[in-house]
Protein backbone atom coordinates (compact mmCIF):
# COMPACT_ATOMS: atom_id res chain seq x y z
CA UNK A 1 4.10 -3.74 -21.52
CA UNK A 2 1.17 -1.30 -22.39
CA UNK A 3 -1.77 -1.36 -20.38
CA UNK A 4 -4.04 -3.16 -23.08
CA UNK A 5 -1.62 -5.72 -23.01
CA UNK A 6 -1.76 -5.99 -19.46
CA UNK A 7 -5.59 -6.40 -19.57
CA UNK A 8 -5.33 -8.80 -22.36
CA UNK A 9 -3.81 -11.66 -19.98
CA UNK A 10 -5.51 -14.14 -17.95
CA UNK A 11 -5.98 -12.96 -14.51
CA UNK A 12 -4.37 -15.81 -13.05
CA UNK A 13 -1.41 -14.01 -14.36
CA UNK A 14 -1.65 -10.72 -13.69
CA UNK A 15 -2.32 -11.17 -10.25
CA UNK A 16 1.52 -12.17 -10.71
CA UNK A 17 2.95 -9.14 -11.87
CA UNK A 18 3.76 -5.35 -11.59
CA UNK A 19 4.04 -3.23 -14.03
CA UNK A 20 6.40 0.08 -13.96
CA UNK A 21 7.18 2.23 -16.48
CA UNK A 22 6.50 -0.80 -19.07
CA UNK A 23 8.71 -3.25 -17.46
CA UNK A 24 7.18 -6.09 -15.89
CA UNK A 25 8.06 -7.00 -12.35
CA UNK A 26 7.51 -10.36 -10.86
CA UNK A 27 5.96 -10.40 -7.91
CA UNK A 28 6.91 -13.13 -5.45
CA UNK A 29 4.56 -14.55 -2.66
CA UNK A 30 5.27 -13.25 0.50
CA UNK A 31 5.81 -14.82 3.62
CA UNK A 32 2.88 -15.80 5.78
CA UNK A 33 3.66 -13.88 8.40
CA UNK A 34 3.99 -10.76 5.84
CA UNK A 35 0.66 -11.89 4.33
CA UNK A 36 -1.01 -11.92 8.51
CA UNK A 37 0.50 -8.18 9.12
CA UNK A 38 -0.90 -7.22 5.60
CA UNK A 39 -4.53 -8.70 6.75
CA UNK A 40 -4.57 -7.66 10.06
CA UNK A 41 -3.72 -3.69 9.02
CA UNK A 42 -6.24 -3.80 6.44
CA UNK A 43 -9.33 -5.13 8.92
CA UNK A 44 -8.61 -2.85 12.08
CA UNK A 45 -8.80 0.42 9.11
CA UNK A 46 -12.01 -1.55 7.41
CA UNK A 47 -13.27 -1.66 11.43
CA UNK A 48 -12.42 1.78 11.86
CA UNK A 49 -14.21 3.14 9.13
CA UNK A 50 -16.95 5.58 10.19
CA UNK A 51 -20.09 4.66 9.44
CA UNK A 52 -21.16 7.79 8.38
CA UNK A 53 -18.51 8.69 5.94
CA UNK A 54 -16.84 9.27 3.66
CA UNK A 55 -17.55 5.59 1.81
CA UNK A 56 -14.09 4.46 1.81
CA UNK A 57 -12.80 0.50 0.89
CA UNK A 58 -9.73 -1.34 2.19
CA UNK A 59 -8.10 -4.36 0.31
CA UNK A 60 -5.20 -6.58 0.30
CA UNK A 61 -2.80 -6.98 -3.11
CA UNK A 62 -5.67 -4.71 -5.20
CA UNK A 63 -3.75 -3.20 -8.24
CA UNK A 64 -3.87 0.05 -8.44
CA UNK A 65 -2.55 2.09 -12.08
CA UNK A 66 -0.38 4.42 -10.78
CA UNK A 67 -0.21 6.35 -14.05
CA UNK A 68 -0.93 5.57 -18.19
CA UNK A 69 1.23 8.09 -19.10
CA UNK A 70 4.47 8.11 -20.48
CA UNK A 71 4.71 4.97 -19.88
CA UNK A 72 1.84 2.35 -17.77
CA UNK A 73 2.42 1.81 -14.41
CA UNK A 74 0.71 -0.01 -12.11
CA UNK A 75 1.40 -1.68 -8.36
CA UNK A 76 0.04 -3.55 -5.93
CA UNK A 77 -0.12 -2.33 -2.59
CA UNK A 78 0.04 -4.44 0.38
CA UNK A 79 -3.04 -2.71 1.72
CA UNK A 80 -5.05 -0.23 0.14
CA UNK A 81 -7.71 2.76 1.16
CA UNK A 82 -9.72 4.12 -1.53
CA UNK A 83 -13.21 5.72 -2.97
CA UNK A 84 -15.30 4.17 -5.10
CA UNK A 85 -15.39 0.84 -3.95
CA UNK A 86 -17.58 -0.05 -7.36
CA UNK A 87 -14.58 -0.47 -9.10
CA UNK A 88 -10.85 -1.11 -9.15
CA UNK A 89 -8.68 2.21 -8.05
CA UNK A 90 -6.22 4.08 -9.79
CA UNK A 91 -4.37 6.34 -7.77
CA UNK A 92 -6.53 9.43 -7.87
CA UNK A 93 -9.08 7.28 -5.58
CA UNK A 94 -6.48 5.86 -3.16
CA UNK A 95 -6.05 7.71 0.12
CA UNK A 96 -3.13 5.80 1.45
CA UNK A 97 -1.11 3.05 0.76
CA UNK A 98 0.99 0.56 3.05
CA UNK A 99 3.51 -1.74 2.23
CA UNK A 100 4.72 -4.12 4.80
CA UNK A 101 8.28 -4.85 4.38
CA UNK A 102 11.06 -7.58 5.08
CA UNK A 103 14.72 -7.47 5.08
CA UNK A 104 14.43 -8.67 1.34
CA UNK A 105 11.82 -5.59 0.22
CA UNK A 106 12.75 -2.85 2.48
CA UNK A 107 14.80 -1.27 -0.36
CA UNK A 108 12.15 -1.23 -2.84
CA UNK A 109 9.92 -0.41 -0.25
CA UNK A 110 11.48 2.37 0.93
CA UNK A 111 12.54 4.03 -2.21
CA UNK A 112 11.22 3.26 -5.40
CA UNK A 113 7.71 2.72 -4.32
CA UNK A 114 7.46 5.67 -1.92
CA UNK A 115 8.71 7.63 -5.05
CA UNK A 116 6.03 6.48 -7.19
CA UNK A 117 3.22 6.46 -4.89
CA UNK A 118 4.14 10.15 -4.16
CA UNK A 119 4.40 10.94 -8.06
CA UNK A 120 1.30 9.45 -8.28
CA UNK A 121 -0.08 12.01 -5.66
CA UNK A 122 -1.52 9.08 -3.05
CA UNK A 123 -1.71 11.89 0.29
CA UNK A 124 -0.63 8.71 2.66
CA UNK A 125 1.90 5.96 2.66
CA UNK A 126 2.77 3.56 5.34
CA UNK A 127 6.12 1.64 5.32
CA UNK A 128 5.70 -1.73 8.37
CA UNK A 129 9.06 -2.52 8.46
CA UNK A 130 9.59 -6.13 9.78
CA UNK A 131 13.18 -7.79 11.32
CA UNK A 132 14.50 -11.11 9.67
CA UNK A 133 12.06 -12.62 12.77
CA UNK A 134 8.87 -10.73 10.81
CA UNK A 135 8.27 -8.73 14.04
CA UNK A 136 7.40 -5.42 13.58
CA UNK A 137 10.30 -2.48 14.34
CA UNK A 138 8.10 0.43 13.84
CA UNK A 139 5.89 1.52 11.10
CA UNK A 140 6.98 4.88 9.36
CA UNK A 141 4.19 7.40 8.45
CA UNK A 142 4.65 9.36 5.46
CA UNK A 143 2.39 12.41 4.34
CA UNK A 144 2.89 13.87 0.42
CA UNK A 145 3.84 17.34 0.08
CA UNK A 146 1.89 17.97 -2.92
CA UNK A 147 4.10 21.09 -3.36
CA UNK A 148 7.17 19.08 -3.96
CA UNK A 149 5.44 15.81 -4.88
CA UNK A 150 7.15 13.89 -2.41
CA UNK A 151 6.65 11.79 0.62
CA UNK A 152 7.74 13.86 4.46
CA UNK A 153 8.22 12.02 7.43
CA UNK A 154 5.23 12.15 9.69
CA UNK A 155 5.82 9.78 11.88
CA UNK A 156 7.52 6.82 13.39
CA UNK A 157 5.31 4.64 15.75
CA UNK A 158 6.99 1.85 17.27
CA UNK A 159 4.08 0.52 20.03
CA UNK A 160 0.97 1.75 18.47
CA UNK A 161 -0.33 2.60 14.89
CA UNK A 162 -2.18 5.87 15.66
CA UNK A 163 -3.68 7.72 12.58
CA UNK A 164 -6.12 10.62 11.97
CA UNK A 165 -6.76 10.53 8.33
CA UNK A 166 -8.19 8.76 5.78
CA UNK A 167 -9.19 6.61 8.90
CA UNK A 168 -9.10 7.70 12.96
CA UNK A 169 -7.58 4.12 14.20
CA UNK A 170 -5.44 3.22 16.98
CA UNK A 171 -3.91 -0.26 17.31
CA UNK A 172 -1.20 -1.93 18.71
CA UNK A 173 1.29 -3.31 16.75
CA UNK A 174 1.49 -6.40 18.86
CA UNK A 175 -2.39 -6.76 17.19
CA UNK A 176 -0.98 -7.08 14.13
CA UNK A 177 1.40 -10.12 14.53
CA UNK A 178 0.32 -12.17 17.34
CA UNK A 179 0.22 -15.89 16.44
């Protein structure tokens, strides 16, 4: 699938999809409990934010084009940080990613996203890896080495999420699942 062909269908269906390297990738609804952790990460960054800069946006399951070239790829993020909050991102606006992932994801999750977020030069991704239960195990902080263009373990946090860039925040991961 080109992009143009992409943009040519109704938005009702491609909030559906992925698309990577061409291929189309249905995208099936997550869990509620996936869909809290999502939501709950994304508003303690938004609360976070400074107020006096930089102007920086954070959304849930925004498509972002990872690259046009050779071949049109584009994800959705669980959550998303990004510039230019006047329109939608492509990578060169996004300042971290996360995905939150199950048992059923944690593969994809792990390796072919993380590959293409790095190729896509995003400087942070964070992988919430969840039990067959949904509860958090730890989140995994990975910074790109623009060098190699690849992801390097930063850090594992299993209590708290503590990060100093795009977005000083500190929260407990408890926060992010409680009923």
């Amino acid at each position: 699938m080109t992009e143009a062909e992409f943009r040519a269908l109704p938005e009702a269906v491609g909030k559906t999809i992925e698309v990577v390297h061409g291929h189309v990738i249905k995208c099936e609804s997550p869990a509620p409990r996936h869909n809290r952790i999502a939501r709950r990460l994304a508003g303690a960054l938004e609360s976070a934010r400074p107020a006096a800069g930089p102007c920086l946006s954070v959304e849930t399951g925004i498509g972002v084009v990872l690259w046009r070239e050779p071949t049109f790829t584009f994800r959705r993020p669980d959550v998303a940080v990004y510039h230019d909050p006047l329109q939608k991102p492509d990578a060169s606006h996004v300042r971290a990613v996360a995905e939150v992932a199950s048992p059923g994801t944690v593969r994809e999750d792990l390796t072919d996203k993380r590959i293409q977020y790095a190729d896509a030069g995003i400087p942070l991704y964070l992988l919430v890896l969840l039990d067959e239960k949904y509860e958090i195990t730890e989140v995994r902080e990975f910074h790109l080495d623009a060098v190699a263009s690849e992801y390097r373990l930063h850090r594992v946090h299993r209590d708290r999420l503590e990060l100093e860039s795009p977005i000083l925040v500190s929260v407990p991961l408890a926060d992010l699942v409680a009923p």
